[in-house]
N, C-alpha and C. Protein backbone atom coordinates (compact mmCIF):
# COMPACT_ATOMS: atom_id res chain seq x y z
N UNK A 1 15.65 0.11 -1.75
CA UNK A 1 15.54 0.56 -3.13
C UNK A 1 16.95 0.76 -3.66
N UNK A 2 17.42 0.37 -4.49
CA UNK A 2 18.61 0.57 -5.27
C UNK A 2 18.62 1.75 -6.68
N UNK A 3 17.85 1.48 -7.41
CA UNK A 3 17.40 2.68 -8.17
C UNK A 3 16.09 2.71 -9.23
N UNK A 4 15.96 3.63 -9.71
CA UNK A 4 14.40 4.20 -10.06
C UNK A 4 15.26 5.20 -11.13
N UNK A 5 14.99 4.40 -12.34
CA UNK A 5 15.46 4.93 -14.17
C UNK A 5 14.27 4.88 -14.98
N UNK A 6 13.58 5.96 -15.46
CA UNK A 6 12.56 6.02 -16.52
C UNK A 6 11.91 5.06 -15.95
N UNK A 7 10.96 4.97 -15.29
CA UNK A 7 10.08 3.71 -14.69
C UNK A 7 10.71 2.39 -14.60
N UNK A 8 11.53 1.82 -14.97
CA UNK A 8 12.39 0.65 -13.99
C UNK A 8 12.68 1.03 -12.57
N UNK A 9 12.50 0.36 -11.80
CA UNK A 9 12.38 0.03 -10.27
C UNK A 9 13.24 -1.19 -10.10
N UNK A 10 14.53 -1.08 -9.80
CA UNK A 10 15.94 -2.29 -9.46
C UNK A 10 15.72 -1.94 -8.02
N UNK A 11 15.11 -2.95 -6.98
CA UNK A 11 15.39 -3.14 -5.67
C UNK A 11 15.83 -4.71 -5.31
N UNK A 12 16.90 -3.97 -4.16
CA UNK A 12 17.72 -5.42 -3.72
C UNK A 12 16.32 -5.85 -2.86
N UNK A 13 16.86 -6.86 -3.01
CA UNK A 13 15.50 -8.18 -2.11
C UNK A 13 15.90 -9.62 -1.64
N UNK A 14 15.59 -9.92 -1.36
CA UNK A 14 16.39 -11.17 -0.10
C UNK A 14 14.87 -11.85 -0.89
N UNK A 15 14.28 -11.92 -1.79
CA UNK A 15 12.70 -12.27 -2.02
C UNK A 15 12.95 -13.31 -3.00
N UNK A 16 12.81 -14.69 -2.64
CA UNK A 16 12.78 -15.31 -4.45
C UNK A 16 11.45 -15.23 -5.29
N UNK A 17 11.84 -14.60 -6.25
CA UNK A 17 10.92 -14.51 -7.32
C UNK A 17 11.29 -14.78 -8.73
N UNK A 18 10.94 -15.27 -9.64
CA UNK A 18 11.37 -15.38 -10.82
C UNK A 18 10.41 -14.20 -11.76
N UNK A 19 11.05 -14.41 -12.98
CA UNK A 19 10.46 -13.13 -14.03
C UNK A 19 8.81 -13.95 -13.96
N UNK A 20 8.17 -12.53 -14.15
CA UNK A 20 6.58 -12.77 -14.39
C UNK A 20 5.82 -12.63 -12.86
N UNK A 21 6.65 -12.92 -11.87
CA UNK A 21 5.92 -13.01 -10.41
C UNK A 21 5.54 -11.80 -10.69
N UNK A 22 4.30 -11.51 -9.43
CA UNK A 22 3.54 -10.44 -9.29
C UNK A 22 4.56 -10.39 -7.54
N UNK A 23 4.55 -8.99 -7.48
CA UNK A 23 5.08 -8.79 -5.80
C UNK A 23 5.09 -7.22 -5.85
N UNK A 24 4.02 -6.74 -4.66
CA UNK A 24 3.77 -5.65 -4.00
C UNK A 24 4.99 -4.96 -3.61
N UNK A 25 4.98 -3.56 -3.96
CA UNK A 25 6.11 -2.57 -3.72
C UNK A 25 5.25 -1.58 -2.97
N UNK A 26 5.31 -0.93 -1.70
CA UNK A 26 4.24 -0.31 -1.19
C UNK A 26 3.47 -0.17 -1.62
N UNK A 27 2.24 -1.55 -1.68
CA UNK A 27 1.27 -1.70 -1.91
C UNK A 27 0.74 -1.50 -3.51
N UNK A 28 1.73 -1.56 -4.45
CA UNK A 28 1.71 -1.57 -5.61
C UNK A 28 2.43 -2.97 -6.41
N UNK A 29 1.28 -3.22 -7.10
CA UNK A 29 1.23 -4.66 -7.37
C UNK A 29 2.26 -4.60 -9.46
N UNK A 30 3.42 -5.20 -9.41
CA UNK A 30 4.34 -5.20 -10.57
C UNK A 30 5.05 -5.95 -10.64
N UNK A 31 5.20 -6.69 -11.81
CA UNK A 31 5.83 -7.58 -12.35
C UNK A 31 6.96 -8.03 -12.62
N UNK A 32 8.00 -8.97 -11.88
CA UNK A 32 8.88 -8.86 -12.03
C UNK A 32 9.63 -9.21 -13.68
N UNK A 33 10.41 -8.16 -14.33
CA UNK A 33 10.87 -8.14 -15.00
C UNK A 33 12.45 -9.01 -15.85
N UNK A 34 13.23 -8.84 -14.35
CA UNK A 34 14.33 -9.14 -14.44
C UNK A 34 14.81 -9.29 -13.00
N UNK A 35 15.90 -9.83 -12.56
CA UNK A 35 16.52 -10.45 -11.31
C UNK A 35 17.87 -11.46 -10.89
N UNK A 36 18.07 -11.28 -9.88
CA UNK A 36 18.82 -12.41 -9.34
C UNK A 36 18.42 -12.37 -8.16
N UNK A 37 19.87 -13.50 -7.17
CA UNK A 37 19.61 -13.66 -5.85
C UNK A 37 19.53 -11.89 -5.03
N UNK A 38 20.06 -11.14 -5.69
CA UNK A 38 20.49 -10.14 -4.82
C UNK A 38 19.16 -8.45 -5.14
N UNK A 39 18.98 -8.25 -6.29
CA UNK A 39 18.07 -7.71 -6.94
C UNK A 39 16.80 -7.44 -8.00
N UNK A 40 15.61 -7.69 -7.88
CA UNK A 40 14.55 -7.70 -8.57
C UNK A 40 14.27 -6.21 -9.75
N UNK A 41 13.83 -6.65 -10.63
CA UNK A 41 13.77 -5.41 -11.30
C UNK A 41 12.06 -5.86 -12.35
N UNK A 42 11.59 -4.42 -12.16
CA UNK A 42 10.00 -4.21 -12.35
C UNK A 42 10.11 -2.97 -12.95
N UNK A 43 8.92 -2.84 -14.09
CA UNK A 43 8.84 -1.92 -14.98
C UNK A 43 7.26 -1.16 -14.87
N UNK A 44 7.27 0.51 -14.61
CA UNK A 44 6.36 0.81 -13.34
C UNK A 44 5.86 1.86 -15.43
N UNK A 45 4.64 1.59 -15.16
CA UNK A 45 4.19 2.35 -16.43
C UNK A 45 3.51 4.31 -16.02
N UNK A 46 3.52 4.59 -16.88
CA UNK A 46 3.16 6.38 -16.79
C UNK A 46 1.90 6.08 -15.59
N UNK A 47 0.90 5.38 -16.30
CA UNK A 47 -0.12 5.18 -15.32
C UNK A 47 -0.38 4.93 -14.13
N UNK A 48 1.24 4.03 -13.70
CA UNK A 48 1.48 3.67 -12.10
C UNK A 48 2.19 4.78 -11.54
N UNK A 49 3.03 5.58 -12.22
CA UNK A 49 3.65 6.33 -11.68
C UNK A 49 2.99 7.72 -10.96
N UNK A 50 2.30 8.01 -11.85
CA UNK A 50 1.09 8.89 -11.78
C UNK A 50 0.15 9.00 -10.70
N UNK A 51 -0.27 7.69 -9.89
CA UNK A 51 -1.14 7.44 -9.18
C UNK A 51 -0.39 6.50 -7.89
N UNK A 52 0.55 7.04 -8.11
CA UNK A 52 1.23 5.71 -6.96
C UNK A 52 2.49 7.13 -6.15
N UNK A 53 2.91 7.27 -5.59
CA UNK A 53 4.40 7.06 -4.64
C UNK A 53 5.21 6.92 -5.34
N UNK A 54 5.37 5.53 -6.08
CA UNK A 54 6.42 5.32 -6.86
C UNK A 54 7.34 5.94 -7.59
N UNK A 55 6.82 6.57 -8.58
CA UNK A 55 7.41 7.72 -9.09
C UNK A 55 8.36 8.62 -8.22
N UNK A 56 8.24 8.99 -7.15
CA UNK A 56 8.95 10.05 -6.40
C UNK A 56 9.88 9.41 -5.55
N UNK A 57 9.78 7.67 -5.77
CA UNK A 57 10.92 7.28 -4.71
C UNK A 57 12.69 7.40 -5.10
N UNK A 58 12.90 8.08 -4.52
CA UNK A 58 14.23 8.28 -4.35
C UNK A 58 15.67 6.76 -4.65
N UNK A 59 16.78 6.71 -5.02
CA UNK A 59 17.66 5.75 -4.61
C UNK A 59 18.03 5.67 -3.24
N UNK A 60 18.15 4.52 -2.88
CA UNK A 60 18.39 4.34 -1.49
C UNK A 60 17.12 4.16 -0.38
N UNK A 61 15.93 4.66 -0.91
CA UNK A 61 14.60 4.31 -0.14
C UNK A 61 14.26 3.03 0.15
N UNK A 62 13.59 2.78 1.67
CA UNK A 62 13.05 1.47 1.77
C UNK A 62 11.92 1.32 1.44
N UNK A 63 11.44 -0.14 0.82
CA UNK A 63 10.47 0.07 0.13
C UNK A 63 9.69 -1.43 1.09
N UNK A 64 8.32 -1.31 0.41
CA UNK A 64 7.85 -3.00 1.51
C UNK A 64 7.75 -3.87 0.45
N UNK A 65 7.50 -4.76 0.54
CA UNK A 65 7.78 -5.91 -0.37
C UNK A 65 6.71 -6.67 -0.18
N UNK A 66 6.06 -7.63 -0.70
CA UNK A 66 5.60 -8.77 0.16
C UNK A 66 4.93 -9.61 -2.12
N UNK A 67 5.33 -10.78 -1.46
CA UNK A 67 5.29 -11.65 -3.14
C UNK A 67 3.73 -11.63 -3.11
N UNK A 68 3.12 -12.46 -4.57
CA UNK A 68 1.42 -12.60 -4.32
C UNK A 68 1.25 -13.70 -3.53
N UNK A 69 0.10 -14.05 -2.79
CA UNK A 69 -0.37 -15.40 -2.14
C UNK A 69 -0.36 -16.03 -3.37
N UNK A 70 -0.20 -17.34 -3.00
CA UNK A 70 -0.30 -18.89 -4.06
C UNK A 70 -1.70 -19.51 -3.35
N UNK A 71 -2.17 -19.93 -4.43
CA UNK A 71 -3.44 -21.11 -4.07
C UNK A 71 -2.80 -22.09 -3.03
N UNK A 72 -3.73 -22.44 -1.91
CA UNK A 72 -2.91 -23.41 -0.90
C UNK A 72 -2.50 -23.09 0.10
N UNK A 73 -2.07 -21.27 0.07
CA UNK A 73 -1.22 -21.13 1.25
C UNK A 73 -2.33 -20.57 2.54
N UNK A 74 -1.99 -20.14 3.56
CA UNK A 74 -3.06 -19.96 4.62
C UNK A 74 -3.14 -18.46 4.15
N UNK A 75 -4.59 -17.63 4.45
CA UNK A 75 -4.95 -16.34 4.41
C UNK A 75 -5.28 -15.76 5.44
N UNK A 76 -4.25 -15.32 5.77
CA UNK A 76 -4.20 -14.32 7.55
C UNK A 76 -4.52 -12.91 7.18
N UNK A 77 -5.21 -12.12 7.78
CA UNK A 77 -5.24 -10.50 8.25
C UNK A 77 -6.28 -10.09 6.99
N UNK A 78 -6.22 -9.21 5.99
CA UNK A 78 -6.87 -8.54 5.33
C UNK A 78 -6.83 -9.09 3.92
N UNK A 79 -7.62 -8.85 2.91
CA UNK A 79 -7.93 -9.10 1.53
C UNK A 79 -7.08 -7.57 1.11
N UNK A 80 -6.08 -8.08 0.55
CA UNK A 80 -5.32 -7.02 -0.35
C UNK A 80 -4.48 -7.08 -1.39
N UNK A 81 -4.92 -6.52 -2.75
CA UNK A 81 -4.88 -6.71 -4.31
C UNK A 81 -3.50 -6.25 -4.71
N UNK A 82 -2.96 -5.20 -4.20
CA UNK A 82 -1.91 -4.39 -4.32
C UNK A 82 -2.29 -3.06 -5.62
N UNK A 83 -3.59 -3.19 -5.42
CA UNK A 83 -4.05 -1.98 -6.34
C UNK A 83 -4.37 -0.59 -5.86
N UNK A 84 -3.68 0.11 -6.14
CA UNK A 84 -3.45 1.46 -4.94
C UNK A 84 -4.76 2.37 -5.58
N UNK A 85 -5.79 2.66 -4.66
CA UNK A 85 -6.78 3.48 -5.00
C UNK A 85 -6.39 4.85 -4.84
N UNK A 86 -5.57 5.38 -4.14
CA UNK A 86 -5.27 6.82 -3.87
C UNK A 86 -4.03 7.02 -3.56
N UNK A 87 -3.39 8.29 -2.87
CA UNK A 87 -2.47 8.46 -2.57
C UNK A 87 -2.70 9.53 -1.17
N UNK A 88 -2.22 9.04 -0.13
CA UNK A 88 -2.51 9.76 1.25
C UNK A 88 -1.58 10.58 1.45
N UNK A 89 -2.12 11.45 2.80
CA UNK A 89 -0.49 12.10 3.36
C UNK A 89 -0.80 11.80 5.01
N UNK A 90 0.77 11.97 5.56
CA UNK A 90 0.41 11.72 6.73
C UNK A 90 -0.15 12.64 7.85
N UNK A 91 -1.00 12.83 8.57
CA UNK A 91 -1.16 14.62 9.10
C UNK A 91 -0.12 14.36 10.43
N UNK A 92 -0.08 13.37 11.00
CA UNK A 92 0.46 13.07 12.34
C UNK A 92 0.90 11.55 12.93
N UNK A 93 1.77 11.60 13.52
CA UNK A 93 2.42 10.45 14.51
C UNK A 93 2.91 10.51 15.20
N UNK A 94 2.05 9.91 16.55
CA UNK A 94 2.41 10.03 17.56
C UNK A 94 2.83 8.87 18.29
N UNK A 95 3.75 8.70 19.19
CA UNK A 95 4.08 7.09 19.88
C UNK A 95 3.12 7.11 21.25
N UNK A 96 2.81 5.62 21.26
CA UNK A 96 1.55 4.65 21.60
C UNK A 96 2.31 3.55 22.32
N UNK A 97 2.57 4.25 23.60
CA UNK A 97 3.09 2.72 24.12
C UNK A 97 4.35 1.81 23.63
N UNK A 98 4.43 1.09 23.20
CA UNK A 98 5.40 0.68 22.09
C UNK A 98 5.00 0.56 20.85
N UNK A 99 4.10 1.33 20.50
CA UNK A 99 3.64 1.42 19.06
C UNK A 99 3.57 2.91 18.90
N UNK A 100 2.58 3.06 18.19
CA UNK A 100 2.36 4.28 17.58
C UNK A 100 0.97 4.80 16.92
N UNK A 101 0.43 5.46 16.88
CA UNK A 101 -1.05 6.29 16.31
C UNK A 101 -0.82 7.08 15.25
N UNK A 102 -1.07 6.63 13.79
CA UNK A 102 -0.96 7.84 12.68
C UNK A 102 -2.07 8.64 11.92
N UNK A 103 -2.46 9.42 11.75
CA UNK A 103 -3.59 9.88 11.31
C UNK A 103 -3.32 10.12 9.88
N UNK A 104 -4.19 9.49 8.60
CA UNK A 104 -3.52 9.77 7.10
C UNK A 104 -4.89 10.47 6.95
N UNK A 105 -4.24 11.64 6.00
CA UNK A 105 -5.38 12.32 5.30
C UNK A 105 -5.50 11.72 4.20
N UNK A 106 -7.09 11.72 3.54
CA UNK A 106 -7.17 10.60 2.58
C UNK A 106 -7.90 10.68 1.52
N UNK A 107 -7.76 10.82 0.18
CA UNK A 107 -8.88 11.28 -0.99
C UNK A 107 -10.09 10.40 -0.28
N UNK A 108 -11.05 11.39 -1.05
CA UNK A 108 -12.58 10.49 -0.95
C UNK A 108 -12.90 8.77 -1.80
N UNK A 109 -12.13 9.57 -2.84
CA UNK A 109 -12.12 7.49 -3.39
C UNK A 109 -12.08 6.53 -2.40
N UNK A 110 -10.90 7.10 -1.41
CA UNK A 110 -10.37 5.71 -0.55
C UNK A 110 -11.46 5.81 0.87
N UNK A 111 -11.28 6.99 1.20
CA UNK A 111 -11.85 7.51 2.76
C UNK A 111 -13.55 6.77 2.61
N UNK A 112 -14.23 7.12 1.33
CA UNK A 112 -15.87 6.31 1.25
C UNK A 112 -15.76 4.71 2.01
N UNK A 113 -14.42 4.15 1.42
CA UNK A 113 -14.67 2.68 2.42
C UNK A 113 -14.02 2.27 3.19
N UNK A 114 -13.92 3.16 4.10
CA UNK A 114 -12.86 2.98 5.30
C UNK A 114 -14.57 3.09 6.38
N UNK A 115 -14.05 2.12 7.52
CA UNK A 115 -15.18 2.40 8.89
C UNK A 115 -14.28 1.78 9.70
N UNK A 116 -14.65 2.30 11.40
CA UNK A 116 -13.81 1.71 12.01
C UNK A 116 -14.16 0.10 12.48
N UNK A 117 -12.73 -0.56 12.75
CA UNK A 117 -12.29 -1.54 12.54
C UNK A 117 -12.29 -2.49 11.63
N UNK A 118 -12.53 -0.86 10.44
CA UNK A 118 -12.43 -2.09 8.50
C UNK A 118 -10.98 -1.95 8.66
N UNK A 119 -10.72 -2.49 7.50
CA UNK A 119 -9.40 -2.68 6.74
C UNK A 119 -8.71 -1.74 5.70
N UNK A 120 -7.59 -1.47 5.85
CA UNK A 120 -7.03 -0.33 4.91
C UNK A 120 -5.57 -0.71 4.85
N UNK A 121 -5.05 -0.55 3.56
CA UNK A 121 -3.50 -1.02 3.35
C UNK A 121 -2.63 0.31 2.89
N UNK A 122 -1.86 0.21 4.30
CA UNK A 122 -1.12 2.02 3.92
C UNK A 122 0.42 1.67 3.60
N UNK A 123 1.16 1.52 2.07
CA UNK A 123 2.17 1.25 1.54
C UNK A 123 2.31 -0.19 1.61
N UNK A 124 1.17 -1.21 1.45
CA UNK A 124 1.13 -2.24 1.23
C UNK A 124 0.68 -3.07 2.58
N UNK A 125 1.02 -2.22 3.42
CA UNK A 125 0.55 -2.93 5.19
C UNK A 125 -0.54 -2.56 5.61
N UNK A 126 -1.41 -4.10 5.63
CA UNK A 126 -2.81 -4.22 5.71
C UNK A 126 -2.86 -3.68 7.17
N UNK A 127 -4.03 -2.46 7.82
CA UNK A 127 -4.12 -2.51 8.72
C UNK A 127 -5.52 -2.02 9.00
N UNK A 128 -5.69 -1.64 10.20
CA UNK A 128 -7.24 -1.88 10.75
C UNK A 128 -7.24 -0.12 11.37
N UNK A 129 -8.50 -0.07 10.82
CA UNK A 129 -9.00 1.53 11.23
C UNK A 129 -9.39 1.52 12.08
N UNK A 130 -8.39 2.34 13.34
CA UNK A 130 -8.92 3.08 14.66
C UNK A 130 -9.56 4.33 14.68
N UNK A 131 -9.75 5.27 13.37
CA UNK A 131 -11.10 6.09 14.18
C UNK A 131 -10.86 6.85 12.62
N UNK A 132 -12.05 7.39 12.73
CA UNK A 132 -12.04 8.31 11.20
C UNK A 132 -12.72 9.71 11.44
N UNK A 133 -12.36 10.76 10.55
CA UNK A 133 -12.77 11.69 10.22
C UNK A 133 -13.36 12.61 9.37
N UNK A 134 -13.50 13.71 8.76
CA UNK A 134 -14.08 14.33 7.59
C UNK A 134 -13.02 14.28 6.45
N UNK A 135 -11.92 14.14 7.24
CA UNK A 135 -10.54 14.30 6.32
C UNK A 135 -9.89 13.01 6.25
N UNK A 136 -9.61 12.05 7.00
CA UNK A 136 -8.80 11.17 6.98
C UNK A 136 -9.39 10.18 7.82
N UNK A 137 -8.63 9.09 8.37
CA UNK A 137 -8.81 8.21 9.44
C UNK A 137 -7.13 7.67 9.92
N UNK A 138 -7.63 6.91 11.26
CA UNK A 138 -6.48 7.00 12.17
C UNK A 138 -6.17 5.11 11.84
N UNK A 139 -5.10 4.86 11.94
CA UNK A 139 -4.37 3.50 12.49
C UNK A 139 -3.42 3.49 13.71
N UNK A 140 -3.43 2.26 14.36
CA UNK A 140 -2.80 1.99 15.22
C UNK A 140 -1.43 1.00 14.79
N UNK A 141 -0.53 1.29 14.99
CA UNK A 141 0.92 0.80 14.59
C UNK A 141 1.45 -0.21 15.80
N UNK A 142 1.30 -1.60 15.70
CA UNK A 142 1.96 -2.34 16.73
C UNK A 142 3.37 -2.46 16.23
N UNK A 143 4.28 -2.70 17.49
CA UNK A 143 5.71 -2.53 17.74
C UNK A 143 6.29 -4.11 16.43
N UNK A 144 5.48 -4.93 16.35
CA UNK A 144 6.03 -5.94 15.14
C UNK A 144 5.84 -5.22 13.81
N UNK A 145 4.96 -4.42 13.36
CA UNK A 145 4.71 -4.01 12.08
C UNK A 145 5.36 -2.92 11.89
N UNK A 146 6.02 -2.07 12.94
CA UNK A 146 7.23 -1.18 12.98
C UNK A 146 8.66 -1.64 12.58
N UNK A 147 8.52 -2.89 13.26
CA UNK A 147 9.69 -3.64 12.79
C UNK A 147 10.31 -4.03 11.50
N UNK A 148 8.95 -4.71 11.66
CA UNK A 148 9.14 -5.26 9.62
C UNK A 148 8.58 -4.61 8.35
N UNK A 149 8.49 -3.29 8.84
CA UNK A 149 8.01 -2.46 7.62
C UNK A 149 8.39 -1.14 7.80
N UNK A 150 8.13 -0.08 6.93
CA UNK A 150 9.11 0.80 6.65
C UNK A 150 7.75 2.19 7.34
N UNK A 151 7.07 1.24 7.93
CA UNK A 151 5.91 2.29 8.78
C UNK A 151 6.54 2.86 10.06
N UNK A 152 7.97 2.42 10.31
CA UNK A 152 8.49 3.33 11.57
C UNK A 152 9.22 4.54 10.96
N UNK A 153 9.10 4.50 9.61
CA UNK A 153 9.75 5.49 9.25
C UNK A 153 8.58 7.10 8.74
N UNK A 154 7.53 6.37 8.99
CA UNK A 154 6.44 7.33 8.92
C UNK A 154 6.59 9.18 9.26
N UNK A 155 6.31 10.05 8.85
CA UNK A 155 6.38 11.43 9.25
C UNK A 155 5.26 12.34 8.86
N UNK A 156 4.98 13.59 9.64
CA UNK A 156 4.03 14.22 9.58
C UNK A 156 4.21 14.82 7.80
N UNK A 157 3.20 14.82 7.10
CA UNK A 157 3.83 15.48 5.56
C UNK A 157 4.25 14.41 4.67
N UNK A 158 4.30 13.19 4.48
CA UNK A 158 4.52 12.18 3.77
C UNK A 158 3.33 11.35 3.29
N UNK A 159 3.53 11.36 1.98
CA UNK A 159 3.15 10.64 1.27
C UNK A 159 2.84 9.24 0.89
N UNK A 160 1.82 8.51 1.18
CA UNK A 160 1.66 6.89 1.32
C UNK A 160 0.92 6.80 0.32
N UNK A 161 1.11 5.13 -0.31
CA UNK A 161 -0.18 4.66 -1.19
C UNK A 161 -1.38 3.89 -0.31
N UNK A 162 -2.43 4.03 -0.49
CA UNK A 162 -3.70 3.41 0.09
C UNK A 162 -4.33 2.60 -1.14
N UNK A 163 -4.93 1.75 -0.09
CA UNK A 163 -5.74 0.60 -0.75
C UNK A 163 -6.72 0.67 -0.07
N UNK A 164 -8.02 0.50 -0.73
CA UNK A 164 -9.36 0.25 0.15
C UNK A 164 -10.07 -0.84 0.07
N UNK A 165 -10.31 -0.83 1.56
CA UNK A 165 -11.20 -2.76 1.30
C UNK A 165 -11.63 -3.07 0.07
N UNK A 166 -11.14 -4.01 -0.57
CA UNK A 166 -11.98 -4.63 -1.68
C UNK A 166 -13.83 -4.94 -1.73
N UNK A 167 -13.73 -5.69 -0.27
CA UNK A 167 -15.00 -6.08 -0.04
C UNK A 167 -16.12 -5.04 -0.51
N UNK A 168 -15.12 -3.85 0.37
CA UNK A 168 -16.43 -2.75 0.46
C UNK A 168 -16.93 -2.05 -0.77
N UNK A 169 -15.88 -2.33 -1.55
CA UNK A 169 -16.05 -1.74 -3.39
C UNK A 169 -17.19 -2.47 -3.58
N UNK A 170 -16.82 -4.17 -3.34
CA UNK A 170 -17.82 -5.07 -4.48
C UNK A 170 -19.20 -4.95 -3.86
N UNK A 171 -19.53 -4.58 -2.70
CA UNK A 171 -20.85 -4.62 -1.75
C UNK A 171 -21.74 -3.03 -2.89
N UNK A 172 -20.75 -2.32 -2.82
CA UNK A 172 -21.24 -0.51 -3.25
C UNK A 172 -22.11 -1.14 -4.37
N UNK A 173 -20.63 -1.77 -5.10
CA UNK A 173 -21.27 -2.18 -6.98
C UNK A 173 -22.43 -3.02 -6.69
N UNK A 174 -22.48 -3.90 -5.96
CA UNK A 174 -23.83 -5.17 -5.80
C UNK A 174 -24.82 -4.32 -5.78
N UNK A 175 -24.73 -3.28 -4.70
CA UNK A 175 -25.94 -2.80 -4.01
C UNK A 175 -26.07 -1.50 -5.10
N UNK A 176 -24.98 -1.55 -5.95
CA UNK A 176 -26.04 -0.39 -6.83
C UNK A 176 -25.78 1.08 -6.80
N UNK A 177 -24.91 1.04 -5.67
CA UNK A 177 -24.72 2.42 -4.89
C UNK A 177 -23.80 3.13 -5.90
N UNK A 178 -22.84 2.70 -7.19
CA UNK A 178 -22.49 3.06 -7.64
C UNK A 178 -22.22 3.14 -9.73
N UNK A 179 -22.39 4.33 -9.97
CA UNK A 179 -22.55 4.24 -11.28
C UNK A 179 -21.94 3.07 -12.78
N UNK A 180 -21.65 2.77 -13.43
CA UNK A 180 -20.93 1.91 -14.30
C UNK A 180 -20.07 3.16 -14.88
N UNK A 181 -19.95 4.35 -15.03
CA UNK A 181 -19.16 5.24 -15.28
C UNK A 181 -18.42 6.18 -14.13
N UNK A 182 -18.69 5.94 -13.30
CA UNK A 182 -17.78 6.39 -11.95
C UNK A 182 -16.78 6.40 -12.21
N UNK A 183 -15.52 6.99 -12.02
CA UNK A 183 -14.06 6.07 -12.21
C UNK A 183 -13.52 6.44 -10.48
N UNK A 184 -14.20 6.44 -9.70
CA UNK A 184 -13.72 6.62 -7.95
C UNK A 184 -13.35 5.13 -7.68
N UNK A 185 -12.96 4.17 -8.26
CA UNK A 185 -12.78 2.98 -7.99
C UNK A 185 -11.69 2.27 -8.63
C-alpha cells in the first residue's frame, strides 16, 4: 500500500492493468482509476469504506491483489466476486505444521453460508472451511498461501474482509429461504 487520501487507494503493484480494470484489494472488488508501471490508483466510495477494511488501512500496509478472470482463462479453486459480505476478526492463530489454523469470528450474514469444506474468501484468499462454530469458523493456511499473501501476517484481534460462497446465496434465493427485502446479502 503506498497511500489511502479521502478514499483514493495509490498501491504500488507489479500488476498490469489499465484504467477501468476491475482488480480485488483484499477481497474488494475497484476500479482502476489511474496508474503506471509502478502504481495503481482506485477510488473506494463512503459505501466501500464503511463495510470493508479498507478504510482503516494504514500507508505502508500489504494489501492482496489479484486482477478479474477474463473469458477463456482456466477457473481453478473457488467462485469469488470480490464483493465483501462482512467484516471478520481474527479470534486465533495457531502454526500447523508448516502452515497454520485461524479461527475468524464472523457476522451472521457471512457465517449462514459457510459449512465445512465450503468455500470462504478471507481478504480476497479463497479458502476452504475446516470446522465451524456458533461464532465463527476455522481455515487451514497452507505454507504457499502464506507465501503469496498477506495471510502470514494474520493476528489474534484483526480485522479481515469476508466473502461468502456465492453459490450458497443463489441456492437460499432459488429455494425461497430468503425474503426480497432482507438486506443480509
Amino acid at each position: 500500500m503506498v497511500s489511502v487520501d479521502e478514499g483514493r487507494l495509490r498501491i504500488e503493484a507489479q500488476l498490469s492493468a489499465a484504467v477501468g480494470d476491475s482488480v480485488s484489494i483484499n477481497g474488494c472488488c475497484l476500479t482502476v482509476v489511474d496508474g503506471d508501471r509502478l502504481t495503481l490508483a482506485f477510488d473506494a466510495v463512503p459505501e466501500t469504506l464503511r463495510r470493508t477494511t479498507l478504510g482503516r488501512l494504514e500507508a505502508g500496509t500489504g494489501v492482496n491483489l489479484e486482477p478479474a478472470l477474463r473469458a477463456g482463462e482456466p477457473l481453478g479453486g473457488h467462485y469469488v466476486q470480490g464483493h465483501v459480505d462482512g467484516v471478520g476478526r481474527i479470534r486465533s492463530i495457531e502454526p500447523e505444521g508448516d502452515g497454520s489454523r485461524a479461527w475468524i469470528d464472523a457476522p451472521e450474514e457471512v457465517l449462514r453460508y459457510c459449512v465445512e469444506k465450503g468455500s470462504v474468501a478471507v481478504d480476497g484468499v479463497s479458502l476452504t472451511v475446516a470446522g465451524l462454530d456458533e461464532k465463527g469458523f476455522e481455515v487451514a493456511l497452507v505454507p504457499h498461501t502464506l507465501a503469496v499473501t498477506t495471510l502470514a501476517s494474520l493476528e489474534a484481534g484483526r480485522e479481515v474482509n469476508l466473502e461468502a460462497d456465492v453459490l450458497a446465496k443463489y441456492v437460499e434465493r432459488a429455494a425461497g429461504l430468503r425474503s426480497l427485502h432482507d438486506d443480509g446479502g
